[in-house]
PDB file of N, CA and C in Angstrom:
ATOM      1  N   UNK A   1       0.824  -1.201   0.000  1.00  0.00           N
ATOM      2  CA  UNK A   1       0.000   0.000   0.000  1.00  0.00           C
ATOM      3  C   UNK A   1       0.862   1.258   0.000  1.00  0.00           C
ATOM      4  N   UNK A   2       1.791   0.757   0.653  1.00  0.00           N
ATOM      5  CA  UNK A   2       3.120   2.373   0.619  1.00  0.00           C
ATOM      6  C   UNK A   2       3.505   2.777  -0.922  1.00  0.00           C
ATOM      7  N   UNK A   3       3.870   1.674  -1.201  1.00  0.00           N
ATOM      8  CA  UNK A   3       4.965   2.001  -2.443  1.00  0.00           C
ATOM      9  C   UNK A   3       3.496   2.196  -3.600  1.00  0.00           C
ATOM     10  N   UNK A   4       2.051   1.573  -3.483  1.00  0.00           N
ATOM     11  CA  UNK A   4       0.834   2.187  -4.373  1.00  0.00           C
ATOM     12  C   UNK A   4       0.877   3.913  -3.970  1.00  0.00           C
ATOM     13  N   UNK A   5       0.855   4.277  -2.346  1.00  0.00           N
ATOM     14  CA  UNK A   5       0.654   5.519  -2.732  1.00  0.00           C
ATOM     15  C   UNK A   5       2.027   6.082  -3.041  1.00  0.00           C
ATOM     16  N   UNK A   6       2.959   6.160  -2.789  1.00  0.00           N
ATOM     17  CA  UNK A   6       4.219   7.120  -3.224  1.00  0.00           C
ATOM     18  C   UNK A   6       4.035   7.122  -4.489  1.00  0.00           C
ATOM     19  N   UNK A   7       4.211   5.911  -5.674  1.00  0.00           N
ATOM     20  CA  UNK A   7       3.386   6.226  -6.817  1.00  0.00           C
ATOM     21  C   UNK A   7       2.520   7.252  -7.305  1.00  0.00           C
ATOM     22  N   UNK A   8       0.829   7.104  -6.451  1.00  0.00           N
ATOM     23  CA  UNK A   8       0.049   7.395  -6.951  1.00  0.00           C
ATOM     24  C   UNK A   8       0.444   8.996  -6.724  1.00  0.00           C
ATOM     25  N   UNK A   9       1.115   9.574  -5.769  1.00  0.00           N
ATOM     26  CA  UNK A   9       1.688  10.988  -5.430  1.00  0.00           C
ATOM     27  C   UNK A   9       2.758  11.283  -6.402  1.00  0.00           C
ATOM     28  N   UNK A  10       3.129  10.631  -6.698  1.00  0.00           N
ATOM     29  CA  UNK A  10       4.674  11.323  -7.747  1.00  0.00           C
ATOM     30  C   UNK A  10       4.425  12.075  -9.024  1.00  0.00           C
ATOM     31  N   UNK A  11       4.521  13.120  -8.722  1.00  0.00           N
ATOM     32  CA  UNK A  11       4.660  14.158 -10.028  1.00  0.00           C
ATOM     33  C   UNK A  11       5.141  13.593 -11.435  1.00  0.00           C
ATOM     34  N   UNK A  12       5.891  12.507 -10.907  1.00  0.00           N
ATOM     35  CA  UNK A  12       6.805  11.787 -12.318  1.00  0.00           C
ATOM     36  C   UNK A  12       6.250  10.589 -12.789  1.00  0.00           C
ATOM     37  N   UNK A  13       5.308  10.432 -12.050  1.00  0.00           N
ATOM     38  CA  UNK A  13       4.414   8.799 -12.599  1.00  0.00           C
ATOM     39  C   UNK A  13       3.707   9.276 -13.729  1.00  0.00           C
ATOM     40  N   UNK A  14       4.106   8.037 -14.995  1.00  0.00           N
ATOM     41  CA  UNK A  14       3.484   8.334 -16.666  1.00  0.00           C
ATOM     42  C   UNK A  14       1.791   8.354 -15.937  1.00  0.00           C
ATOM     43  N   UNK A  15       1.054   9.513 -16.522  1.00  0.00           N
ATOM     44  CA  UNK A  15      -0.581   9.239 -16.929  1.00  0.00           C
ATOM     45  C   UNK A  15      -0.827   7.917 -16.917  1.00  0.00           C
ATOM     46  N   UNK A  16      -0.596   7.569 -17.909  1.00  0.00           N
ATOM     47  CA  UNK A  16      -0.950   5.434 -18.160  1.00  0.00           C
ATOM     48  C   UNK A  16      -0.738   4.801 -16.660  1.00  0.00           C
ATOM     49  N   UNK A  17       0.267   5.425 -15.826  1.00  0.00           N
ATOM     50  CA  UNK A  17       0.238   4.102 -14.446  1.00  0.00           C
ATOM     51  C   UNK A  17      -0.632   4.615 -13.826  1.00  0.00           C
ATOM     52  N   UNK A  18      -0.851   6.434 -13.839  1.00  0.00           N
ATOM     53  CA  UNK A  18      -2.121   6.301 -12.939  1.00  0.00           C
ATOM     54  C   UNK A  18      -3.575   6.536 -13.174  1.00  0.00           C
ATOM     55  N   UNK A  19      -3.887   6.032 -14.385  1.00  0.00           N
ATOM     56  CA  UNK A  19      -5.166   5.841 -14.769  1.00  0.00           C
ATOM     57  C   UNK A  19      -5.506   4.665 -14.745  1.00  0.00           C
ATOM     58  N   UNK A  20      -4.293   3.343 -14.663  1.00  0.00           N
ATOM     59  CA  UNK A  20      -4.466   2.109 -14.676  1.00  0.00           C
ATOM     60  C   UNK A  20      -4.254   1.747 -13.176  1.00  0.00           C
ATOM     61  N   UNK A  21      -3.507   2.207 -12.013  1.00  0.00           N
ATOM     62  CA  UNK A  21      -3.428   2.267 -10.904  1.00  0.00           C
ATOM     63  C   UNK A  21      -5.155   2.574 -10.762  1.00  0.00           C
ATOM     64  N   UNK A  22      -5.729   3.877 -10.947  1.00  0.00           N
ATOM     65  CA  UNK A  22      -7.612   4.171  -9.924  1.00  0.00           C
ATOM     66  C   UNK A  22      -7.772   2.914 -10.978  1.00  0.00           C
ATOM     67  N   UNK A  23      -8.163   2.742 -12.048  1.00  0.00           N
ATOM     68  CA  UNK A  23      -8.799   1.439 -12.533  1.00  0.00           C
ATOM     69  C   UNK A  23      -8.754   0.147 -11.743  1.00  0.00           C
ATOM     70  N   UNK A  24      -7.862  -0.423 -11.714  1.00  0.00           N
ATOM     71  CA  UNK A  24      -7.378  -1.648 -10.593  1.00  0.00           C
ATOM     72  C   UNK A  24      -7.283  -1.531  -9.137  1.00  0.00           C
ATOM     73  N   UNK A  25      -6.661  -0.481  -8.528  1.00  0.00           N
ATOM     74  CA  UNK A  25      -6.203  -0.520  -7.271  1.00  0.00           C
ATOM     75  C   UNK A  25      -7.984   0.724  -6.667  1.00  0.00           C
ATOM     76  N   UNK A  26      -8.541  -0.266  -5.944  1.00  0.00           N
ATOM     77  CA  UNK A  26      -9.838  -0.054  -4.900  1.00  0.00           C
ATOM     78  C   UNK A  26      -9.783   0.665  -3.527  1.00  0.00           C
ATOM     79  N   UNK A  27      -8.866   1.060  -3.403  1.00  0.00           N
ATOM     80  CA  UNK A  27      -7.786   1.107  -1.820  1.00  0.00           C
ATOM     81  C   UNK A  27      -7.930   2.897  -1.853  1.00  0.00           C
ATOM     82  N   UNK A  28      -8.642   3.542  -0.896  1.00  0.00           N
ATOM     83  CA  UNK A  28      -9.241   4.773  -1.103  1.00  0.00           C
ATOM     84  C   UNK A  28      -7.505   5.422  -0.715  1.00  0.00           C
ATOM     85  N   UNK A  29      -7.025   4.868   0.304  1.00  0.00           N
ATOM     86  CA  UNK A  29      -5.842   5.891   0.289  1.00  0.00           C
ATOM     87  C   UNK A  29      -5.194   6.023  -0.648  1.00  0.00           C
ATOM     88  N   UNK A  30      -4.901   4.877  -2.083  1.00  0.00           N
ATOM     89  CA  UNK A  30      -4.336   5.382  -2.859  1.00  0.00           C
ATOM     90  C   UNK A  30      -4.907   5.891  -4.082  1.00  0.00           C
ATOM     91  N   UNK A  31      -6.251   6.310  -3.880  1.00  0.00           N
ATOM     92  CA  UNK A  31      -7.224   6.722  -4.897  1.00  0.00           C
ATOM     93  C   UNK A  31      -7.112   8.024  -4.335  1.00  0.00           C
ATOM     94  N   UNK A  32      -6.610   8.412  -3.175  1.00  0.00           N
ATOM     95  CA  UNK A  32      -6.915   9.630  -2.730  1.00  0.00           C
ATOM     96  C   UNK A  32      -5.346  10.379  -3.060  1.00  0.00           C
ATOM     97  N   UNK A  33      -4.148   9.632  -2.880  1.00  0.00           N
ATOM     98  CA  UNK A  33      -2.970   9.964  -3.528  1.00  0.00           C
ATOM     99  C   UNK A  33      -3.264  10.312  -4.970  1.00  0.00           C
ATOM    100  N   UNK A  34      -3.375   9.635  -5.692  1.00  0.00           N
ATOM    101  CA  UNK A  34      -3.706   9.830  -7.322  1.00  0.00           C
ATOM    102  C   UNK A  34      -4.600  11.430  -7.474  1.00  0.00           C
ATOM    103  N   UNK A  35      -5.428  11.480  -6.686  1.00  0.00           N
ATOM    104  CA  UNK A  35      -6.413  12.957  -6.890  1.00  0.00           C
ATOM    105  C   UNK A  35      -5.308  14.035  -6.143  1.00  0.00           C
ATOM    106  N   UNK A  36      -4.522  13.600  -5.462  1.00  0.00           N
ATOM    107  CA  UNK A  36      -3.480  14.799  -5.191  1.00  0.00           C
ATOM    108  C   UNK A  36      -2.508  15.017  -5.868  1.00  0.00           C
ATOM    109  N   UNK A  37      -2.467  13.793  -6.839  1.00  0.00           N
ATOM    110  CA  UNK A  37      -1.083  14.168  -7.631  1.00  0.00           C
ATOM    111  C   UNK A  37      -1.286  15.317  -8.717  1.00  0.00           C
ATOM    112  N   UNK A  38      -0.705  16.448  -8.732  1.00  0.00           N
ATOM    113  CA  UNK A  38      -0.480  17.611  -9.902  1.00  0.00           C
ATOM    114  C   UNK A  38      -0.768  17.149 -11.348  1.00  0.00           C
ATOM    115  N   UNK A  39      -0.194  15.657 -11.545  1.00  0.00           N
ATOM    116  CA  UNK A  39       0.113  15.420 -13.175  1.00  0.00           C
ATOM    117  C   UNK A  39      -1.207  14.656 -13.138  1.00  0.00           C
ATOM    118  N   UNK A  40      -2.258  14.170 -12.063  1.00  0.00           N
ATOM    119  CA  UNK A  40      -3.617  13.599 -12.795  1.00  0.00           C
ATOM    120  C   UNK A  40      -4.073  14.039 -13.682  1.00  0.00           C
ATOM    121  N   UNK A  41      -4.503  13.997 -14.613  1.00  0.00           N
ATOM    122  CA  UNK A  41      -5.423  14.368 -15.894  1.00  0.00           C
ATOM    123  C   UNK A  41      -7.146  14.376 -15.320  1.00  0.00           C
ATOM    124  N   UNK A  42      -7.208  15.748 -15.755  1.00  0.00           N
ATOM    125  CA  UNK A  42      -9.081  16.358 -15.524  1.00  0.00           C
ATOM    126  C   UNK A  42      -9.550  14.849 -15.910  1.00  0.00           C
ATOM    127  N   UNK A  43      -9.360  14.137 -16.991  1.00  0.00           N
ATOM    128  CA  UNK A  43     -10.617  13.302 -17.108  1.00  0.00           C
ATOM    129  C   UNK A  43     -11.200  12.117 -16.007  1.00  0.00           C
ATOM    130  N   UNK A  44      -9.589  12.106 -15.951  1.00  0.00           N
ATOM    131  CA  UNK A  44      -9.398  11.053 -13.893  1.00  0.00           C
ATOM    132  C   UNK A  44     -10.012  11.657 -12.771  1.00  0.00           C
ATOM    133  N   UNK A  45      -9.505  12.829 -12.815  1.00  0.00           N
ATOM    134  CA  UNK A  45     -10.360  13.570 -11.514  1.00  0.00           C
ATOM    135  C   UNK A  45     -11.700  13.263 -11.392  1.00  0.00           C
ATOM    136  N   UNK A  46     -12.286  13.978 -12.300  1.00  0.00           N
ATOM    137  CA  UNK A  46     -13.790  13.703 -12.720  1.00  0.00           C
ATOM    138  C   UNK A  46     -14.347  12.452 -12.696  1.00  0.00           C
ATOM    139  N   UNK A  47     -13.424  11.650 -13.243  1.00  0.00           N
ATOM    140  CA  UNK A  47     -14.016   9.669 -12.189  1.00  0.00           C
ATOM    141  C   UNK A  47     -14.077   9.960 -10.780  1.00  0.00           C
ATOM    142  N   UNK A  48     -12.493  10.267 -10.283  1.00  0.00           N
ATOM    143  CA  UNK A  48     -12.890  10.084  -8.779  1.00  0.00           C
ATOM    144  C   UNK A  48     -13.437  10.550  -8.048  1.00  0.00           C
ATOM    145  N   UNK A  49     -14.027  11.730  -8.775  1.00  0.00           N
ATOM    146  CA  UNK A  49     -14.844  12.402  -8.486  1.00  0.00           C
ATOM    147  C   UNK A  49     -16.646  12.138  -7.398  1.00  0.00           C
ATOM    148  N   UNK A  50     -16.445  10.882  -8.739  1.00  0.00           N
ATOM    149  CA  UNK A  50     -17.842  10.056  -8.620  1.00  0.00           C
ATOM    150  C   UNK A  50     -17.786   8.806  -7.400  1.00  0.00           C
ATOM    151  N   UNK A  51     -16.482   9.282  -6.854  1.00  0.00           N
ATOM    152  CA  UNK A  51     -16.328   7.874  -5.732  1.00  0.00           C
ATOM    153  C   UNK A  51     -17.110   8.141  -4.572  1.00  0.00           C
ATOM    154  N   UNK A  52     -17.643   7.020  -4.375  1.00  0.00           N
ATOM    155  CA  UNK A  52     -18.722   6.945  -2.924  1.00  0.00           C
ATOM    156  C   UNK A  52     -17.767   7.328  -1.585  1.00  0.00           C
ATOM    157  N   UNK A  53     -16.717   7.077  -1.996  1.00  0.00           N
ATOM    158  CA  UNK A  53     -16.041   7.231  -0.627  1.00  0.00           C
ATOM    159  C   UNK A  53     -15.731   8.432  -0.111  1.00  0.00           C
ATOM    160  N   UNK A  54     -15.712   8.875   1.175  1.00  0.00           N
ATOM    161  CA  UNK A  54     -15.756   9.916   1.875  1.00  0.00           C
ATOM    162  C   UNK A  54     -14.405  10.202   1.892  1.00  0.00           C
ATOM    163  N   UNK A  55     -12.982   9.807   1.533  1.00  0.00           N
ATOM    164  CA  UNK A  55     -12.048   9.841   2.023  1.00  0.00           C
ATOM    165  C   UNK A  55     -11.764  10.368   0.528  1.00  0.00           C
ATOM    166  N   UNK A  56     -12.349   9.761  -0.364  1.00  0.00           N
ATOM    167  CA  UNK A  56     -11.816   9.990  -1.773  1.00  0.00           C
ATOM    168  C   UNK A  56     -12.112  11.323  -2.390  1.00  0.00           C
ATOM    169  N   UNK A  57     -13.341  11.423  -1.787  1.00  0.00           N
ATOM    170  CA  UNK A  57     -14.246  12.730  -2.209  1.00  0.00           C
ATOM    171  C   UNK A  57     -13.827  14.049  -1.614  1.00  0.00           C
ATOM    172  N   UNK A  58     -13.039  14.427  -0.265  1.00  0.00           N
ATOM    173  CA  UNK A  58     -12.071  15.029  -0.058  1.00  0.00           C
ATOM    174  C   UNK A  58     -10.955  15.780  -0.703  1.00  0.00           C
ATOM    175  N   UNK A  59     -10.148  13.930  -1.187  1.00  0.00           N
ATOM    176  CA  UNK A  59      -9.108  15.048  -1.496  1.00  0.00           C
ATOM    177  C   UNK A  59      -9.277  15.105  -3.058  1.00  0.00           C
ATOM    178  N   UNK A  60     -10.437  14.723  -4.088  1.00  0.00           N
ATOM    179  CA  UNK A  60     -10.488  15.437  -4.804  1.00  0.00           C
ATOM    180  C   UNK A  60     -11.047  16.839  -5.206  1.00  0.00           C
ATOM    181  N   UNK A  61     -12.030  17.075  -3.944  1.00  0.00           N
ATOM    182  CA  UNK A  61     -12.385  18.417  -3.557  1.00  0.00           C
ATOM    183  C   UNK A  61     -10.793  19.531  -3.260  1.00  0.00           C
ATOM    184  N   UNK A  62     -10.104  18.738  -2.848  1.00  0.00           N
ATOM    185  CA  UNK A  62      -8.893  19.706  -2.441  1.00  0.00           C
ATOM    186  C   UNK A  62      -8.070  20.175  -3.809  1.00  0.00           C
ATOM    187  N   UNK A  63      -8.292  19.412  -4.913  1.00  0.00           N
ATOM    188  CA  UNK A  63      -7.472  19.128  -6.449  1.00  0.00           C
ATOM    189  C   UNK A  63      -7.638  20.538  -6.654  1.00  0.00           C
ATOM    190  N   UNK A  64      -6.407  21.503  -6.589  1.00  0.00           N
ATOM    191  CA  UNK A  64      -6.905  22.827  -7.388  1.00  0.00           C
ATOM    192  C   UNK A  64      -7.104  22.598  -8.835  1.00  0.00           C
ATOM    193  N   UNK A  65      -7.283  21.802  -9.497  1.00  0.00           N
ATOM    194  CA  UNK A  65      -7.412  22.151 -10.857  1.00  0.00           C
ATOM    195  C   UNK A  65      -8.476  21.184 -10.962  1.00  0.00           C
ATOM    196  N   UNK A  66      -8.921  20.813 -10.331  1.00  0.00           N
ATOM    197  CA  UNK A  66     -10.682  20.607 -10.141  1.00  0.00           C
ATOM    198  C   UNK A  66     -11.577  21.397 -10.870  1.00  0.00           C
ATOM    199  N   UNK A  67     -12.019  21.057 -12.032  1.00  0.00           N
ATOM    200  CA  UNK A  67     -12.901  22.106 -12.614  1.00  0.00           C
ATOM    201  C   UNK A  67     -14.286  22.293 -11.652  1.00  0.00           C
ATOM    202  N   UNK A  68     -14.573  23.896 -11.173  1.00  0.00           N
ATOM    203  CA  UNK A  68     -15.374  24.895 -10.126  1.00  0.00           C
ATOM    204  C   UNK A  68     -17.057  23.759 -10.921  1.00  0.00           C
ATOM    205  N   UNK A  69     -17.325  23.685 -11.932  1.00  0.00           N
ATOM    206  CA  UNK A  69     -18.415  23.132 -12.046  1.00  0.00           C
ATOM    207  C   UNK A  69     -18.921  21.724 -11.792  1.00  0.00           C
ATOM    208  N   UNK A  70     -17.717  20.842 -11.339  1.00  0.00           N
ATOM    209  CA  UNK A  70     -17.221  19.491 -10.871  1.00  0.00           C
ATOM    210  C   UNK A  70     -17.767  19.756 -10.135  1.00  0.00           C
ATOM    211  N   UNK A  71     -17.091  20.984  -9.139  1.00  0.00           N
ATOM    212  CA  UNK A  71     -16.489  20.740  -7.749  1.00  0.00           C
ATOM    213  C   UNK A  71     -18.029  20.939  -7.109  1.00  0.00           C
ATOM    214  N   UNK A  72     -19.118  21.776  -8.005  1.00  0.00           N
ATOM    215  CA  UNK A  72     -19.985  21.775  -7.231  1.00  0.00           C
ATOM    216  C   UNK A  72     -20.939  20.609  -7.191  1.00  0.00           C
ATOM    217  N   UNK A  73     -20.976  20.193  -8.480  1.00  0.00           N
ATOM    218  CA  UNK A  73     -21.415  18.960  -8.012  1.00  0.00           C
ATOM    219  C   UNK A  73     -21.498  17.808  -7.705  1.00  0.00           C
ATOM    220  N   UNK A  74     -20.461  18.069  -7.215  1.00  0.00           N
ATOM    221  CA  UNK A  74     -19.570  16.950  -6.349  1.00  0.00           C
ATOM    222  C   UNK A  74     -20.390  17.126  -4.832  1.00  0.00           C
ATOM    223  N   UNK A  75     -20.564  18.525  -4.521  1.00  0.00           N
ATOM    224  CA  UNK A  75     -21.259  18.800  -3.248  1.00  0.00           C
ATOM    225  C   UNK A  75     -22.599  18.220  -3.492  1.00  0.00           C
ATOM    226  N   UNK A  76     -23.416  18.229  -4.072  1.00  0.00           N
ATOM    227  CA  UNK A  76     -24.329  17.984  -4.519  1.00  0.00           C
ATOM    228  C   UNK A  76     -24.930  16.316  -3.898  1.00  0.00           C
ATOM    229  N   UNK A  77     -23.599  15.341  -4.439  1.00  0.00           N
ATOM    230  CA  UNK A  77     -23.818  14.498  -4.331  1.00  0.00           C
ATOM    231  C   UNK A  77     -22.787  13.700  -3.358  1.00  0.00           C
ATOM    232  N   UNK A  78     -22.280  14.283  -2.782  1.00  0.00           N
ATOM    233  CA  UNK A  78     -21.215  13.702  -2.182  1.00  0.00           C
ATOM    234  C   UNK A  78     -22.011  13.246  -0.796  1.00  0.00           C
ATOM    235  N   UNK A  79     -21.197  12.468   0.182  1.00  0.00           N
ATOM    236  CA  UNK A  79     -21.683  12.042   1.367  1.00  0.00           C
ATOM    237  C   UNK A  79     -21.089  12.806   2.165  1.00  0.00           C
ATOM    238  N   UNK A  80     -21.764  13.070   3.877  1.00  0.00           N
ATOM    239  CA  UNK A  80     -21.764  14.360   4.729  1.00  0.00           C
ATOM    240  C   UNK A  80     -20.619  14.534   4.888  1.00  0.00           C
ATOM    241  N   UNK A  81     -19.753  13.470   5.210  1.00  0.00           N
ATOM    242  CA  UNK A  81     -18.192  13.233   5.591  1.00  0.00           C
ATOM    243  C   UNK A  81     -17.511  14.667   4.866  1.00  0.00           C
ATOM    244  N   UNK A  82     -18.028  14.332   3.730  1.00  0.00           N
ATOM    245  CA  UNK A  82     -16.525  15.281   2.801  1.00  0.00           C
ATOM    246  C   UNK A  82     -17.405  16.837   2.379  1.00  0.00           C
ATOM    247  N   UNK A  83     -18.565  16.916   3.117  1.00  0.00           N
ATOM    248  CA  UNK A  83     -19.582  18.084   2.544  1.00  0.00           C
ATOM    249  C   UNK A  83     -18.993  19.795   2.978  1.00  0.00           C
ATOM    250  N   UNK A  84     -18.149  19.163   4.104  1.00  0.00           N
ATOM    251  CA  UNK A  84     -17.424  20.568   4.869  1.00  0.00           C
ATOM    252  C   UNK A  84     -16.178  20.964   4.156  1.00  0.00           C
ATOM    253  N   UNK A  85     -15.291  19.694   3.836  1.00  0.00           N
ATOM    254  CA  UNK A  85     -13.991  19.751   2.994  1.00  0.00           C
ATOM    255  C   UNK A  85     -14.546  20.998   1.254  1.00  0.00           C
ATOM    256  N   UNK A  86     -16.232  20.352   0.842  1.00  0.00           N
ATOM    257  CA  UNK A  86     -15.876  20.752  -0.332  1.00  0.00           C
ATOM    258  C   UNK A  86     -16.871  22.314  -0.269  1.00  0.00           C
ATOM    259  N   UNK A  87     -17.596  22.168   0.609  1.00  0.00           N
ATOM    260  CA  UNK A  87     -18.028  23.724   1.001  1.00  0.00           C
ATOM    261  C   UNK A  87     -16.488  24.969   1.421  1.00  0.00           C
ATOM    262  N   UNK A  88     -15.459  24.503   1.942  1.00  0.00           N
ATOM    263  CA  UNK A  88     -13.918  25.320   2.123  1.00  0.00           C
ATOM    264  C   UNK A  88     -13.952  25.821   0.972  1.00  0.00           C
ATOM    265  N   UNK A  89     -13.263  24.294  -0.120  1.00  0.00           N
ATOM    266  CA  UNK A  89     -13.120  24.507  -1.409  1.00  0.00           C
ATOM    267  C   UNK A  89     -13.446  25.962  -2.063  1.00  0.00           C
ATOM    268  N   UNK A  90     -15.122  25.405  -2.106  1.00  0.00           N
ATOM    269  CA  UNK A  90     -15.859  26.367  -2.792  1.00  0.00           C
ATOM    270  C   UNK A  90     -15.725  28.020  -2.144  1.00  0.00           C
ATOM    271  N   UNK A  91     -15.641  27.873  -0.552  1.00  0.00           N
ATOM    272  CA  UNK A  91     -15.507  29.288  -0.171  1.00  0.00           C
ATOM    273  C   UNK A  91     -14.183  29.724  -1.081  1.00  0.00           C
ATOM    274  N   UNK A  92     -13.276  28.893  -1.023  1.00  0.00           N
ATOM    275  CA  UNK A  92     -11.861  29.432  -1.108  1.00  0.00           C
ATOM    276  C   UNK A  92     -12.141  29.889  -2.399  1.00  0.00           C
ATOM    277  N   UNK A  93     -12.469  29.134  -2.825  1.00  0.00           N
ATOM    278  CA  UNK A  93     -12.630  29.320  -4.825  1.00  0.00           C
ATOM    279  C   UNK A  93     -13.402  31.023  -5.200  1.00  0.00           C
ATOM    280  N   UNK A  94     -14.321  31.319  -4.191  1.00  0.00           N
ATOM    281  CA  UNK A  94     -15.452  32.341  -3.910  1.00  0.00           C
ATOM    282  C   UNK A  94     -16.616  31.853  -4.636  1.00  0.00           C
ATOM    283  N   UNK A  95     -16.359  30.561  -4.579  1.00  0.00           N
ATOM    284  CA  UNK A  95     -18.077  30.015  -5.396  1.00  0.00           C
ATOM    285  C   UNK A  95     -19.226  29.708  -4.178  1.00  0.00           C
ATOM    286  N   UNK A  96     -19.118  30.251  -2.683  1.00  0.00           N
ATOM    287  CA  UNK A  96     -20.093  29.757  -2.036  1.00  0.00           C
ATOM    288  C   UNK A  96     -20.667  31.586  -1.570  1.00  0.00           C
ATOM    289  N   UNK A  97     -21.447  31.479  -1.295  1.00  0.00           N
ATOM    290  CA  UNK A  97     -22.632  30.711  -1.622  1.00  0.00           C
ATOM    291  C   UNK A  97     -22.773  30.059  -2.618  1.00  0.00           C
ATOM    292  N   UNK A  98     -23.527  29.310  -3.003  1.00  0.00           N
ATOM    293  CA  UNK A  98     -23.871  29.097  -5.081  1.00  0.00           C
ATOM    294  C   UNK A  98     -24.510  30.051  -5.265  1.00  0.00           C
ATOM    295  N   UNK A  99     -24.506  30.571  -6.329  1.00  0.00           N
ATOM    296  CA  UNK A  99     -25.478  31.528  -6.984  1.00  0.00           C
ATOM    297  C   UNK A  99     -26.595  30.779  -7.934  1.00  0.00           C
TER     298      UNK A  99
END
């Protein structure tokens, strides 16, 4: 699980390992590494976006390059756990209130 997340965190891991890493590997801590890594690709985010998990849904709320129309509805549907993490977000962003 160590050496999945140092991976899924490395700025230098090819796209291909970590789109095939969230595909295969189920393991929220390193689904939650992968949404912190800088070099994820928007289209990955936006999967993990859709993860039930409270741990996952976090730190892709934290992804600054989270596209703002994701991110809201991500709140939308997310579970209570991560509803405070992505309400920050949005303050920080200045998207809260919603309009």
């Amino acid at each position: 699980k160590e050496v999945r997340a140092l991976v899924g965190l490395n700025v230098n891991t090819p796209v291909k390992v970590l789109v095939e890493m969230a595909s295969r590997i189920g393991d929220p801590g390193t689904l939650c590494c992968i949404a912190q890594n800088p070099s994820t690709p928007i289209e990955l985010l936006i999967q993990l976006s859709k993860s039930r998990n409270v741990h996952v849904q976090r730190c892709v709320a934290r992804q600054p390059r989270l596209p703002d129309e994701i991110l809201k509805d991500l709140r939308i549907r997310c579970k209570r756990g991560a509803r405070r993490t992505i309400v920050e977000e949005l303050q920080r962003r200045k998207l809260w209130p919603l309009q």
